[in-house]
Structure formats: C-alpha cells, structure tokens
Protein backbone atom coordinates (compact mmCIF):
# COMPACT_ATOMS: atom_id res chain seq x y z
CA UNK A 1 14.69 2.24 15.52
CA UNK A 2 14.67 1.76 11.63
CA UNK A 3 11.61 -0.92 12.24
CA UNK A 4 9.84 1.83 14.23
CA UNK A 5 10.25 4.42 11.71
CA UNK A 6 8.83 2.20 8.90
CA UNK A 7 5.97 1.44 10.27
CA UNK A 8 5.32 5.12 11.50
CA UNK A 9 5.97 5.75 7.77
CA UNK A 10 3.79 3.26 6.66
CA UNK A 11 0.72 4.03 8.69
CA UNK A 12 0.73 7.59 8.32
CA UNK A 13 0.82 6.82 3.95
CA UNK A 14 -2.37 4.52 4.82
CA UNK A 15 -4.12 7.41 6.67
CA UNK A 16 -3.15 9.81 3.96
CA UNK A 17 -4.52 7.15 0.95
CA UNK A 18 -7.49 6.13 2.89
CA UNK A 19 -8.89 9.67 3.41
CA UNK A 20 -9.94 10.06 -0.05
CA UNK A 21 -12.89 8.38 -1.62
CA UNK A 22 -12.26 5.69 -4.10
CA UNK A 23 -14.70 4.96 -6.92
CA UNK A 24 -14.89 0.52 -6.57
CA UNK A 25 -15.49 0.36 -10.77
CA UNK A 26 -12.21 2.20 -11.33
CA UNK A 27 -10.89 -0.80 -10.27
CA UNK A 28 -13.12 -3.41 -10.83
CA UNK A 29 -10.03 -5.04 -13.23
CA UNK A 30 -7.77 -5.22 -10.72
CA UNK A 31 -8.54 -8.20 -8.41
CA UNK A 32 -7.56 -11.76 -8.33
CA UNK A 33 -5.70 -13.97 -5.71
CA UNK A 34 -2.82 -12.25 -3.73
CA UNK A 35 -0.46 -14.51 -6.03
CA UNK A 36 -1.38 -12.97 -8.99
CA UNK A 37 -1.67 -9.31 -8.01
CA UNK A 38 1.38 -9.33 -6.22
CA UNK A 39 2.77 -10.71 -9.49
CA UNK A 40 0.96 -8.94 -11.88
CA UNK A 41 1.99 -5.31 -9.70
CA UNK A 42 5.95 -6.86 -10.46
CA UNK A 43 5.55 -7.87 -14.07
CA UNK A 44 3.65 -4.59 -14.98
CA UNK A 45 5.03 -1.95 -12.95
CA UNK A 46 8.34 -3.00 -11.21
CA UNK A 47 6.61 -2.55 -7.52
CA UNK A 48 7.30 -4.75 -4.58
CA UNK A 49 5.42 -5.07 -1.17
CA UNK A 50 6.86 -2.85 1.00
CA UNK A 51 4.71 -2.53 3.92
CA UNK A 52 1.45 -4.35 5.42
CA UNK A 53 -0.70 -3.92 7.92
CA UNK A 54 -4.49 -4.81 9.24
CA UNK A 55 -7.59 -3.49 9.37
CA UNK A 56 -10.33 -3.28 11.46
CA UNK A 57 -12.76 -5.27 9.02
CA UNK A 58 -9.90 -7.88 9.08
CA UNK A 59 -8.61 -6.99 5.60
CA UNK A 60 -5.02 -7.03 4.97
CA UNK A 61 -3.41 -4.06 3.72
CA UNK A 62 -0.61 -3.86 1.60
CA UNK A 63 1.49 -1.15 0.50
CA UNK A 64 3.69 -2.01 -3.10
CA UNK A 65 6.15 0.23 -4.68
CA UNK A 66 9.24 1.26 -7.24
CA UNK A 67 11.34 3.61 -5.96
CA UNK A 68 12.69 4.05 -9.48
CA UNK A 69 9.48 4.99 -11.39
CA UNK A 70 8.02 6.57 -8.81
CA UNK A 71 4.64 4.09 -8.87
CA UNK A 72 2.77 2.54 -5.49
CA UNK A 73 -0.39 0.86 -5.30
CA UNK A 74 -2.13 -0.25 -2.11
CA UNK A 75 -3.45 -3.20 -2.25
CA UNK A 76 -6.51 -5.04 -0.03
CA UNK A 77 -6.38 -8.29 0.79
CA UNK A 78 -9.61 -9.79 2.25
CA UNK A 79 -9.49 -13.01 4.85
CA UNK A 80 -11.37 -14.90 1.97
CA UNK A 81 -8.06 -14.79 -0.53
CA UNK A 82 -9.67 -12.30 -2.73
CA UNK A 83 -6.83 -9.28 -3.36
CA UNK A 84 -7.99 -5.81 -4.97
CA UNK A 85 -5.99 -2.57 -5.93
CA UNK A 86 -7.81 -0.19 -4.17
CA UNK A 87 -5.53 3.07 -5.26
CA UNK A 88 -1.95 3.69 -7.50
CA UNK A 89 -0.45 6.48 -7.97
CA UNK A 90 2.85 8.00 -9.27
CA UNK A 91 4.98 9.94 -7.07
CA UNK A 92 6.41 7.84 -4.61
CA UNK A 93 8.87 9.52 -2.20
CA UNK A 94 10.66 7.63 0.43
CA UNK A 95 11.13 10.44 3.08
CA UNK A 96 12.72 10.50 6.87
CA UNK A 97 10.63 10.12 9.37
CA UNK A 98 10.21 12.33 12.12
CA UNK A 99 11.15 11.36 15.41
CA UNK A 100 8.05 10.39 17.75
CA UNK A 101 9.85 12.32 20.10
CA UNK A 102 9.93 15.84 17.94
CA UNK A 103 6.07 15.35 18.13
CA UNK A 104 5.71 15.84 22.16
C-alpha cells in the first residue's frame, strides 16, 4: 500500500512540474552523466533520488530531494547517458496521499 501511494505521489508531482514551460538555457549548466548529476545534486544541495519513472520519448525521469531544506530537482535522463536538470525548486512537502478509493 505504501509502494502504491509513492508512486501515486510521484506521478501526480511529475504532472504538476511538467505542466509548466521550461526555458532549456536556464539550464544549459546543468547536464553531465547521471554519475555526476546525481552526485553533484548530493554534494551541492543535500538531495537524493527519490522517485523515477519513464517517459514516452524513452527518457528517464527522476525526481531528487531534501526533506530538510526543502529543495527538489527533477532530473532527465536520456537513453544515450546524457542527464539534465530540467526544473528545482524550494518547497518540498512530503504530503499523504489520498486514497485511490476517496477518488471514485
């Protein structure tokens, strides 16, 4: 049940972040391997990968974050190793999820 409320968590954060437009050259700094993002994301801001999932172009996405500052950053990993922040933010809450059955 936990499992199942993580990813409903998850997913609905991805819809949420991916309905806004991102400018690419805000972030044009922020790629590299998944190695070093993931590491660089640690280092820098204290966030860990919480959550992944895949897209329809066959991108892996990747949701990091501290639940102590507050920071997340999604991250996009492409099949061809490449890794990019696409969006960060401060913020982070961890909330309950609602039950899929409060939603029939």
């Amino acid at each position: 049940m936990a499992h199942l409320r993580m990813k409903i968590l998850i997913y609905s954060v991805l819809v949420f972040l991916f309905s806004f437009p991102v400018q690419a050259e805000m972030f044009s700094e922020t790629c590299g391997t998944n190695t070093c993002v993931t590491k660089m994301l640690f280092k820098k801001y204290g966030e860990l990968p919480r959550g992944m999932g895949l897209s329809y172009n066959g991108a892996v996405i990747q949701l990091f974050t501290n639940e102590i500052t507050a920071k997340w950053s999604v991250v996009q990993r492409q099949p061809s190793g490449k890794a990019c922040i696409t969006i960060f933010g401060d913020g982070w809450i961890v909330t309950t999820p609602i039950p899929a059955e409060a939603l029939n």
